[in-house]
PDB file of N, CA and C in Angstrom:
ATOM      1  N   UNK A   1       0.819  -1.188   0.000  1.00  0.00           N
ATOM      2  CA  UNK A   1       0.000   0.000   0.000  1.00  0.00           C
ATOM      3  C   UNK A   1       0.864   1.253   0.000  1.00  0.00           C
ATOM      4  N   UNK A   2       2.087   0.889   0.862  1.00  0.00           N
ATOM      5  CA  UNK A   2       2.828   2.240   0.884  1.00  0.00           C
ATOM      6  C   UNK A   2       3.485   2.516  -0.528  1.00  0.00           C
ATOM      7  N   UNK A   3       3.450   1.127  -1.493  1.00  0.00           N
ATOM      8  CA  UNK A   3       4.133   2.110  -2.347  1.00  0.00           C
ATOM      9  C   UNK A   3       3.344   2.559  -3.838  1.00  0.00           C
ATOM     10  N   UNK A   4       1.845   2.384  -3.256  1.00  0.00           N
ATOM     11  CA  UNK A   4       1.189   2.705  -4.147  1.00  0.00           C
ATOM     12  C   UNK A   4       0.740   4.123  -4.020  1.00  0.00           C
ATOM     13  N   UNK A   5       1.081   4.412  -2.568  1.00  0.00           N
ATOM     14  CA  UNK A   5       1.048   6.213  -1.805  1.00  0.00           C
ATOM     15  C   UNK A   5       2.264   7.018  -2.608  1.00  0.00           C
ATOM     16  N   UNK A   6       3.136   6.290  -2.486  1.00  0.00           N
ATOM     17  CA  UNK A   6       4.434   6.997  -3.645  1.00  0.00           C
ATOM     18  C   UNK A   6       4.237   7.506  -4.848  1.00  0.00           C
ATOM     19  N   UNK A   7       3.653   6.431  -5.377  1.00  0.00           N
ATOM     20  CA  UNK A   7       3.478   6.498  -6.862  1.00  0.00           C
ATOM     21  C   UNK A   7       2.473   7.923  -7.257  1.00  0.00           C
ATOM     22  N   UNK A   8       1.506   7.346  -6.171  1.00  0.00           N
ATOM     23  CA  UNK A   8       0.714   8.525  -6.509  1.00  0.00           C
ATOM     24  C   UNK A   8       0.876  10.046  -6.111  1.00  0.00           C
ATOM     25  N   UNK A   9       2.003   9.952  -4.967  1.00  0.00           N
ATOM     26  CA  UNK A   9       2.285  11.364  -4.603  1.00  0.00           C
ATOM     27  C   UNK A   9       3.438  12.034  -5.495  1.00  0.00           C
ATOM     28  N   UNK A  10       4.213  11.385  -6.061  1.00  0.00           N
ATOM     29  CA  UNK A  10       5.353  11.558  -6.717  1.00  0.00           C
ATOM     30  C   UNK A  10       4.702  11.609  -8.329  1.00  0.00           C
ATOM     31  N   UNK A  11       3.622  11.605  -8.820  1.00  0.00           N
ATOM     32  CA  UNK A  11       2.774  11.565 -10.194  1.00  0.00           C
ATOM     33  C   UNK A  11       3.495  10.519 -10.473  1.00  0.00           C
ATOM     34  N   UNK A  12       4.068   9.229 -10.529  1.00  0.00           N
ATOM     35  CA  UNK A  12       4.434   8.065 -11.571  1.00  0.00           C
ATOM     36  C   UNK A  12       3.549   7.630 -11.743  1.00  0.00           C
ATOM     37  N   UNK A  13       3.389   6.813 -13.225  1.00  0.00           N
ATOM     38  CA  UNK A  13       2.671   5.478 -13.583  1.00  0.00           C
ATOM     39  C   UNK A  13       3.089   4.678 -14.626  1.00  0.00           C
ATOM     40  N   UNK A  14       2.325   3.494 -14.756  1.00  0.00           N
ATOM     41  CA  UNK A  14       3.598   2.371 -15.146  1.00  0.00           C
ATOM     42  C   UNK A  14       2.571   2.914 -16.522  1.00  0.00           C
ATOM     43  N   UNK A  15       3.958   2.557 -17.521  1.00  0.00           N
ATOM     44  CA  UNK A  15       3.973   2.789 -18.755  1.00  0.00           C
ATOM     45  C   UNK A  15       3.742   1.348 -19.410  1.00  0.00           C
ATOM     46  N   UNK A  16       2.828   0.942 -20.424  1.00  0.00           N
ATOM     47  CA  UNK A  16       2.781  -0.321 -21.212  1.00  0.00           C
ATOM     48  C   UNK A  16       3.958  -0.380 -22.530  1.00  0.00           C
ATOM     49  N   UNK A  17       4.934  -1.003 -22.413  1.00  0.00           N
ATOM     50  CA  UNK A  17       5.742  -1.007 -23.904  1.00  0.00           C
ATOM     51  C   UNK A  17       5.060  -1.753 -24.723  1.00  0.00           C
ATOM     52  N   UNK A  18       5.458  -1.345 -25.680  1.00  0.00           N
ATOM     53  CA  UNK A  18       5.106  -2.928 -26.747  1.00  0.00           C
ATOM     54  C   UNK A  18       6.370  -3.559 -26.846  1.00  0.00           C
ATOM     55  N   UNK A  19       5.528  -4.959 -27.238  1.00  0.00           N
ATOM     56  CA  UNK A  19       6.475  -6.295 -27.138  1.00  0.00           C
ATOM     57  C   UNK A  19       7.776  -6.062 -27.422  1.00  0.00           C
ATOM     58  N   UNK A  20       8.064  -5.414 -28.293  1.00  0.00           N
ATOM     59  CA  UNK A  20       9.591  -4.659 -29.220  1.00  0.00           C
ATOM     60  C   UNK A  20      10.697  -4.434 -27.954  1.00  0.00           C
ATOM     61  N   UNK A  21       9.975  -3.345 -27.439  1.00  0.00           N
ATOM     62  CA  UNK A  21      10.517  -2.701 -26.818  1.00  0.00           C
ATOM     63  C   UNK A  21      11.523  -4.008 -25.293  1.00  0.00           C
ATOM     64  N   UNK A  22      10.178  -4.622 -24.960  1.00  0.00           N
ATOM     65  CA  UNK A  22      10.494  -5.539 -24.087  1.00  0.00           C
ATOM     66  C   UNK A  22      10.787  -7.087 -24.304  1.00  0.00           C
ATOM     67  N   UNK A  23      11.312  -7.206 -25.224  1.00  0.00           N
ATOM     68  CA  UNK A  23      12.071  -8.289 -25.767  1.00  0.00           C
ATOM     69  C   UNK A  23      13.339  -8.389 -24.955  1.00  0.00           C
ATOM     70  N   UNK A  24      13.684  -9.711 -24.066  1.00  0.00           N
ATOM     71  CA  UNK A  24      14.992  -9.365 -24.080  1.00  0.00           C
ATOM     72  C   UNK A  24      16.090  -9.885 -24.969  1.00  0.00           C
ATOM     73  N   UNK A  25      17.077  -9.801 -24.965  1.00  0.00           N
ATOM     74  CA  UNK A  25      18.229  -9.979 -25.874  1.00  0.00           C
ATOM     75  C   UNK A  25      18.435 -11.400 -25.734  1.00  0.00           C
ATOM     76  N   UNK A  26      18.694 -12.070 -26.789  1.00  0.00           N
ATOM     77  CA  UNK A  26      18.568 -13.342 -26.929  1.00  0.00           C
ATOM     78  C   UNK A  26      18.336 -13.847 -28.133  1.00  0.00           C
ATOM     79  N   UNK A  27      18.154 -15.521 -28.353  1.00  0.00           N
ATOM     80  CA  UNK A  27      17.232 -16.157 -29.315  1.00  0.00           C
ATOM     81  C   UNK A  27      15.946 -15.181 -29.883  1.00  0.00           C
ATOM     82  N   UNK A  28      15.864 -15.171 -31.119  1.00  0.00           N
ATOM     83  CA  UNK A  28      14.971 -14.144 -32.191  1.00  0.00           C
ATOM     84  C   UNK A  28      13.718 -15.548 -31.720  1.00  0.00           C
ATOM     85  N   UNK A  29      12.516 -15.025 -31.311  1.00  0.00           N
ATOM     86  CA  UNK A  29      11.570 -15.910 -31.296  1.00  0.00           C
ATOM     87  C   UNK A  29      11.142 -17.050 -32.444  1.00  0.00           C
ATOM     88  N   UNK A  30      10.126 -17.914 -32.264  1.00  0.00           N
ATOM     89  CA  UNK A  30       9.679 -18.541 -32.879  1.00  0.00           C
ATOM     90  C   UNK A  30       9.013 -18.260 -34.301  1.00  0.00           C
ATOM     91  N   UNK A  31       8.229 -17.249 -34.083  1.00  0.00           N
ATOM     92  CA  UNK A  31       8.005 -16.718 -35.403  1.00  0.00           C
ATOM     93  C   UNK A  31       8.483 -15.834 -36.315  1.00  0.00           C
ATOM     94  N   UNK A  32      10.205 -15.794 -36.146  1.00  0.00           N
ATOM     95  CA  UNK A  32      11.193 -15.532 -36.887  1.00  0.00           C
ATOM     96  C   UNK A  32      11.751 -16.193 -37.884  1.00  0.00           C
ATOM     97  N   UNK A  33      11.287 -16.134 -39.267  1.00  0.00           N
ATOM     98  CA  UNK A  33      11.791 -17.421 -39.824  1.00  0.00           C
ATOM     99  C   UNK A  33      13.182 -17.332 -40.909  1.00  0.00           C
ATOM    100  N   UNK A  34      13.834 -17.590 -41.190  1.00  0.00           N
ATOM    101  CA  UNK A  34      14.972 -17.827 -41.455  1.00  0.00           C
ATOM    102  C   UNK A  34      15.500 -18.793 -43.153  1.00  0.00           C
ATOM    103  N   UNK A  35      15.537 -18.219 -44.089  1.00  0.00           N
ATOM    104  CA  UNK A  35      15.730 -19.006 -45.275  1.00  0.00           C
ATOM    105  C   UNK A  35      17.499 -18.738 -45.609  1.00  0.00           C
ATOM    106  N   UNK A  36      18.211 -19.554 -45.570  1.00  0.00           N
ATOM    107  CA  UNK A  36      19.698 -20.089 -45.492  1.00  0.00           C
ATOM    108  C   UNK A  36      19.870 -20.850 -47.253  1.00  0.00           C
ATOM    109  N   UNK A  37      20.796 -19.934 -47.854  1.00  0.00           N
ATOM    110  CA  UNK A  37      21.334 -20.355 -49.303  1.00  0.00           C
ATOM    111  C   UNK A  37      22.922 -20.365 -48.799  1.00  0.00           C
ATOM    112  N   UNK A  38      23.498 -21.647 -48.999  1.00  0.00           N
ATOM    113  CA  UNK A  38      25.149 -21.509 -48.619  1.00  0.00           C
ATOM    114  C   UNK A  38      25.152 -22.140 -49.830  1.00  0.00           C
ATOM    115  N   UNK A  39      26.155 -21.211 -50.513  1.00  0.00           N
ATOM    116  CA  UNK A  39      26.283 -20.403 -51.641  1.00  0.00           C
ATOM    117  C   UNK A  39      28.255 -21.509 -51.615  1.00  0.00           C
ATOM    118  N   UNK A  40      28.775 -21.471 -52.697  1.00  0.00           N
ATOM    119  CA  UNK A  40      30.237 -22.004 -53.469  1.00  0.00           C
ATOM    120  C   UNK A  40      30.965 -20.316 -52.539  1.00  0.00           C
ATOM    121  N   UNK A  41      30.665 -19.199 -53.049  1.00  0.00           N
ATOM    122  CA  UNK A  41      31.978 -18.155 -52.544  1.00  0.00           C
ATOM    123  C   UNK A  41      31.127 -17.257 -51.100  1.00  0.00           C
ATOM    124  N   UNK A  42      29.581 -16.811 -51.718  1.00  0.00           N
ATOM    125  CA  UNK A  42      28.931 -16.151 -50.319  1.00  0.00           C
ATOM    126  C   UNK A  42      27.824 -16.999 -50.335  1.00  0.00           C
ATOM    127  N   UNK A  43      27.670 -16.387 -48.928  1.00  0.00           N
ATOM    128  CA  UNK A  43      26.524 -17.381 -48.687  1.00  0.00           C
ATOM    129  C   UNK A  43      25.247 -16.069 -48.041  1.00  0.00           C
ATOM    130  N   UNK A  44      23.811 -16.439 -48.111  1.00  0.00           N
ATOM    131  CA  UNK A  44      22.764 -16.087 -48.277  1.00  0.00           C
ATOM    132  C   UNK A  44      21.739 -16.260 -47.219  1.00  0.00           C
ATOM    133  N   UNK A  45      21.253 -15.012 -46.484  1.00  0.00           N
ATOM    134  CA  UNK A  45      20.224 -15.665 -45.195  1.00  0.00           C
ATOM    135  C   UNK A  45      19.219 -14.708 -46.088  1.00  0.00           C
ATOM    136  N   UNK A  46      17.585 -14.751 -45.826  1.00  0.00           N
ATOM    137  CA  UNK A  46      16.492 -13.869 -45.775  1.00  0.00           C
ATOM    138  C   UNK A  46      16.038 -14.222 -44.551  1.00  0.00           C
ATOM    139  N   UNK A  47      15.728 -13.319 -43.696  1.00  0.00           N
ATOM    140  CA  UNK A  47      14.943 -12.868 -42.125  1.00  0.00           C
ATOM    141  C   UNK A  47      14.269 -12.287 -42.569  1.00  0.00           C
ATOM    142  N   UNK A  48      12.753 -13.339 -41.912  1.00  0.00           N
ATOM    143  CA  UNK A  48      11.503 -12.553 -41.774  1.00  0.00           C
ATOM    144  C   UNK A  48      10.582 -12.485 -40.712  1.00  0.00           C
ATOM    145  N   UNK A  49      10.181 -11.258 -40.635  1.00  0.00           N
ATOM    146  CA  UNK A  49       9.710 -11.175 -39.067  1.00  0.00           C
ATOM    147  C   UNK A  49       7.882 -11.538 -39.251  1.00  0.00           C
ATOM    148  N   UNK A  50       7.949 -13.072 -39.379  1.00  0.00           N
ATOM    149  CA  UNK A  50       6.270 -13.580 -39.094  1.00  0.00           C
ATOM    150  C   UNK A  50       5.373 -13.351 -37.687  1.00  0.00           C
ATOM    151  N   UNK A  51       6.046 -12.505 -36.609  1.00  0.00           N
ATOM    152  CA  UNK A  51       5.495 -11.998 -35.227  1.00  0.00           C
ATOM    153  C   UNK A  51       4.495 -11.046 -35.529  1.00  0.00           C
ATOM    154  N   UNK A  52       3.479 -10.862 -34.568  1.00  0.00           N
ATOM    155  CA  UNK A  52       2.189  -9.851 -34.914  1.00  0.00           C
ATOM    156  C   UNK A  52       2.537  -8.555 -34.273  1.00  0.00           C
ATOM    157  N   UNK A  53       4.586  -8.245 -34.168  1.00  0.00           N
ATOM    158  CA  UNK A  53       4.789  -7.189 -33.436  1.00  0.00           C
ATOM    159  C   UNK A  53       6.035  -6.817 -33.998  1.00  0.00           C
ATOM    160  N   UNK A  54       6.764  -5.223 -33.512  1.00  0.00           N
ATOM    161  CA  UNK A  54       7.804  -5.149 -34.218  1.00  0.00           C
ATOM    162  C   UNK A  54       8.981  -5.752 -33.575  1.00  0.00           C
ATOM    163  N   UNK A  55      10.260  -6.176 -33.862  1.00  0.00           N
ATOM    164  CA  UNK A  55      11.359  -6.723 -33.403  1.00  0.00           C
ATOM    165  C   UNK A  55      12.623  -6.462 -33.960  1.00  0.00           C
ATOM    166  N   UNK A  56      13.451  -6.220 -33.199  1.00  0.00           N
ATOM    167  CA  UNK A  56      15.203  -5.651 -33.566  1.00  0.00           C
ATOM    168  C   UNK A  56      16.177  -7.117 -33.807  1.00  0.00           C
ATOM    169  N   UNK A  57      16.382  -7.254 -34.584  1.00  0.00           N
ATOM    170  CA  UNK A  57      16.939  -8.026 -34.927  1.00  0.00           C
ATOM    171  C   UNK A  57      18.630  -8.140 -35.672  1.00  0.00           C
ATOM    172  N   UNK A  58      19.253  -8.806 -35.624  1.00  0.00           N
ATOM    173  CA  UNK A  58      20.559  -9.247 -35.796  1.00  0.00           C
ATOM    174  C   UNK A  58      21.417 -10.361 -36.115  1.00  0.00           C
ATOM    175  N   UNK A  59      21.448 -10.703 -37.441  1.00  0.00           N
ATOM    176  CA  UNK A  59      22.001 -11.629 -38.305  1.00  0.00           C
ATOM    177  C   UNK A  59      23.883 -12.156 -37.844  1.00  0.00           C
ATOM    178  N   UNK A  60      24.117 -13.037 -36.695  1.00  0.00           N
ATOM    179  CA  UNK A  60      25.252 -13.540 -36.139  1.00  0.00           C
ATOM    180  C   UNK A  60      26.171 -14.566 -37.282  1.00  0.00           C
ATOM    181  N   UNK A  61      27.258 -13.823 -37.232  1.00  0.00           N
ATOM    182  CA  UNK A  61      28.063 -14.642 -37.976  1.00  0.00           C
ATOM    183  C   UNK A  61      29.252 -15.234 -37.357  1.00  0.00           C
ATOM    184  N   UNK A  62      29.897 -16.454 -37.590  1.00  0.00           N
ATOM    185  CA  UNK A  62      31.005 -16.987 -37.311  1.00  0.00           C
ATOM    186  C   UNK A  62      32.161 -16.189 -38.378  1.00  0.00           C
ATOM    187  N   UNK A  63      33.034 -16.470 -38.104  1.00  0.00           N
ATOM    188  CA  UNK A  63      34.257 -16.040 -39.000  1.00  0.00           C
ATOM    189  C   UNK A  63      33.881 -14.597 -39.627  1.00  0.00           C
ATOM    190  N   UNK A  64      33.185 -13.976 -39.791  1.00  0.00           N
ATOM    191  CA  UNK A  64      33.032 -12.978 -40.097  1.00  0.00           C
ATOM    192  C   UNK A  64      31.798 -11.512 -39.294  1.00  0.00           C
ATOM    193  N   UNK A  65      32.266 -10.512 -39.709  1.00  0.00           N
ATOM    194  CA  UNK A  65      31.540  -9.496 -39.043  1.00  0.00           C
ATOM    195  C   UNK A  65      29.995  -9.989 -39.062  1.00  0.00           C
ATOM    196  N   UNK A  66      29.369  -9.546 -37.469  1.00  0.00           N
ATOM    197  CA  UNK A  66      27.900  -9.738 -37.361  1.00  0.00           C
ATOM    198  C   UNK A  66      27.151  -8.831 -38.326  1.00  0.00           C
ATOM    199  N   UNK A  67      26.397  -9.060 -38.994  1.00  0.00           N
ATOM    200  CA  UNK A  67      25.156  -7.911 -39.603  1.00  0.00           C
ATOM    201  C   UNK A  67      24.305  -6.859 -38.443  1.00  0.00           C
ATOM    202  N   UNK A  68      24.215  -5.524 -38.923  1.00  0.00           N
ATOM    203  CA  UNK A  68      24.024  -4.861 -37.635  1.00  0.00           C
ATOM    204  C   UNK A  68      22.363  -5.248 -37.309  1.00  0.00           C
ATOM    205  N   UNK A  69      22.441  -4.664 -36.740  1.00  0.00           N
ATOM    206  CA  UNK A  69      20.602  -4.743 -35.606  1.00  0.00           C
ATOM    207  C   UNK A  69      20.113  -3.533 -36.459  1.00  0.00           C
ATOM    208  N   UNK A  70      18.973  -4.420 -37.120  1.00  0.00           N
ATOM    209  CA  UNK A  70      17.753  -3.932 -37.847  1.00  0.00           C
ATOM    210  C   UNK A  70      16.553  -4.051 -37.479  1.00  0.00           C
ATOM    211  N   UNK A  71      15.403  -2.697 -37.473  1.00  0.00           N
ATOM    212  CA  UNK A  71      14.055  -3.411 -37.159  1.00  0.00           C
ATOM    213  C   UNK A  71      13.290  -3.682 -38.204  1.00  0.00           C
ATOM    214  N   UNK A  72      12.382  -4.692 -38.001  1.00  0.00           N
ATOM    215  CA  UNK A  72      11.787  -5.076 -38.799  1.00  0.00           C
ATOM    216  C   UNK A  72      10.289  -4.705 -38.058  1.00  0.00           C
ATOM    217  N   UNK A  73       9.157  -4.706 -39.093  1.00  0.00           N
ATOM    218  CA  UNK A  73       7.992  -4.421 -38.752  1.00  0.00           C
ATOM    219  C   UNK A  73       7.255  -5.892 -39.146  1.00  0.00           C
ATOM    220  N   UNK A  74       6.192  -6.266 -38.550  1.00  0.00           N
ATOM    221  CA  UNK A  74       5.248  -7.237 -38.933  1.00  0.00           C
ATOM    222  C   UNK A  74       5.347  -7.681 -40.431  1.00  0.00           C
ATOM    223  N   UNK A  75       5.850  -8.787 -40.961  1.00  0.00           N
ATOM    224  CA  UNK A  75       5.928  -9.722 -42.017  1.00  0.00           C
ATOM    225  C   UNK A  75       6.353  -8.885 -43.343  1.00  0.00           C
ATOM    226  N   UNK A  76       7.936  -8.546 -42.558  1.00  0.00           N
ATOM    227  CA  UNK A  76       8.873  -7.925 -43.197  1.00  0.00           C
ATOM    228  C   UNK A  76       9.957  -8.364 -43.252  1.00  0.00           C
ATOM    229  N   UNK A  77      11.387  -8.818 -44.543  1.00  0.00           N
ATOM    230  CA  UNK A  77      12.627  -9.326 -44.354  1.00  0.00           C
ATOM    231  C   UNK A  77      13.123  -8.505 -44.857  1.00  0.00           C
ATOM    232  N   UNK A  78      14.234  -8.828 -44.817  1.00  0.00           N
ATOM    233  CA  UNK A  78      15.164  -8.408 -45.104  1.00  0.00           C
ATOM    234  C   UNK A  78      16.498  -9.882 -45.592  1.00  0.00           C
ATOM    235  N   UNK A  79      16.807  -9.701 -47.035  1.00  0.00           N
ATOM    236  CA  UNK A  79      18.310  -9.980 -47.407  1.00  0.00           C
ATOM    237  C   UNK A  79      19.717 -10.129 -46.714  1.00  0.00           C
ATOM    238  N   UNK A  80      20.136 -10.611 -46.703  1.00  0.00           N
ATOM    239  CA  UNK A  80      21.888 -10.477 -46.254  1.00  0.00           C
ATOM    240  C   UNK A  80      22.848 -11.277 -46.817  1.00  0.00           C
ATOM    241  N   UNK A  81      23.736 -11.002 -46.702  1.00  0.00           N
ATOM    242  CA  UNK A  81      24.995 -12.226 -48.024  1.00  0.00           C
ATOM    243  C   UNK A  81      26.474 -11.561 -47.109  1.00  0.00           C
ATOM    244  N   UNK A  82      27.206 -12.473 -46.940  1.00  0.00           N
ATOM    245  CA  UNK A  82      28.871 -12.556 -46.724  1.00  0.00           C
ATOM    246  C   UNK A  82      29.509 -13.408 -47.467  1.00  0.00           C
ATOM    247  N   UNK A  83      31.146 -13.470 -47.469  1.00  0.00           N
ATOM    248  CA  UNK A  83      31.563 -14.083 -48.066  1.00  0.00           C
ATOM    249  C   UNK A  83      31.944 -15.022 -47.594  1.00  0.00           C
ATOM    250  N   UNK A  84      32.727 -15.981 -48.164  1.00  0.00           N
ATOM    251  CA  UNK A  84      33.607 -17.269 -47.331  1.00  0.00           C
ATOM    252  C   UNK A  84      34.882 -17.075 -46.623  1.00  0.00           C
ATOM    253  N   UNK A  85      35.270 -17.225 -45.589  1.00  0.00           N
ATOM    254  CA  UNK A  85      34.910 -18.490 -44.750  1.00  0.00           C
ATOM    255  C   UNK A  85      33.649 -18.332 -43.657  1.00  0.00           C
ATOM    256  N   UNK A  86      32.929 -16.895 -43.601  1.00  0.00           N
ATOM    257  CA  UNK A  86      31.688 -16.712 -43.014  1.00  0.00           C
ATOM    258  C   UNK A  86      30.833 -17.355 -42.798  1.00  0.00           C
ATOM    259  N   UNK A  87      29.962 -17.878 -41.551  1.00  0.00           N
ATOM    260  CA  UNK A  87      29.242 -19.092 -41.385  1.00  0.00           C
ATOM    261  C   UNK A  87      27.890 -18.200 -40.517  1.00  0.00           C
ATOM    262  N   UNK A  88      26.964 -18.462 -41.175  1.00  0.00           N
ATOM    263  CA  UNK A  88      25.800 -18.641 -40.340  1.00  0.00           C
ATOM    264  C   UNK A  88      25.430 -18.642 -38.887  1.00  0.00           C
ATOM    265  N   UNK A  89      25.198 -18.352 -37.868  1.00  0.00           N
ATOM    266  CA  UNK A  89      25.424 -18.625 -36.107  1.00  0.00           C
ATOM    267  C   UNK A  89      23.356 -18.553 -35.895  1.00  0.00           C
ATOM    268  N   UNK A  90      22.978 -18.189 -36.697  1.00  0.00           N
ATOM    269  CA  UNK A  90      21.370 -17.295 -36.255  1.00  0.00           C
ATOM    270  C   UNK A  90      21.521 -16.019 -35.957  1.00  0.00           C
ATOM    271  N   UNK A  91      20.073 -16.262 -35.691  1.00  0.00           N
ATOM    272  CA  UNK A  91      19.382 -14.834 -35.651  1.00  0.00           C
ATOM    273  C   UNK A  91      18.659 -14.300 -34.200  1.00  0.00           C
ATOM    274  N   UNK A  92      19.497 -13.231 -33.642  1.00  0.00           N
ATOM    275  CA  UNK A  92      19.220 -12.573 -32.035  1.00  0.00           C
ATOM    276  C   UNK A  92      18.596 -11.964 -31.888  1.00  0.00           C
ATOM    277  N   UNK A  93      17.526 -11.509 -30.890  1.00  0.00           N
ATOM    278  CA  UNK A  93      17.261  -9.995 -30.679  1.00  0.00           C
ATOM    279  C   UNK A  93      18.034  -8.963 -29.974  1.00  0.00           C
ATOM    280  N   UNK A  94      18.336  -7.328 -30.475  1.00  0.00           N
ATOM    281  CA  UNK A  94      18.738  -6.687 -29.951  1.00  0.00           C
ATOM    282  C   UNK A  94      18.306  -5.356 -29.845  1.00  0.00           C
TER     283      UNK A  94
END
């Protein structure tokens, strides 16, 4: 009770994020889906965000530089390509 006297004497109130926002960093959910072309010299991901929300996302690579953190909006991809010896790791949220 007392710290609902705070809240209210001090004007706070809890703010609703959307899902985006409160994602934590980690595994890109389930309805992130992922199409993989390994390619003879580069190789080929498309990320698409099949979630009913927006999400920051980030294409992890082995041997080579990560792809930066992009948002995507509801049943939207995005392309990406590196070269060899670059390997695939998935896809994070950030």
């Amino acid at each position: 009770m007392a710290s609902v006297a705070v809240a209210v004497a001090t004007g706070t109130t809890t703010a609703h994020a959307d899902p985006a926002s409160t994602m934590p960093l980690g595994p890109a959910p389930n309805c992130v889906e992922t199409d993989l072309t390994d390619g003879k010299l580069d190789d080929y991901v498309w990320v698409t965000n099949k979630c009913p929300y927006r999400l920051r996302l980030k294409v992890v690579l082995a041997f080579a530089t990560d792809k930066p953190c992009d948002s995507y909006e509801p049943n939207t991809g995005r392309l990406y390509y590196w070269p060899y010896p670059g390997r695939f790791d998935g896809v994070v949220t950030c």
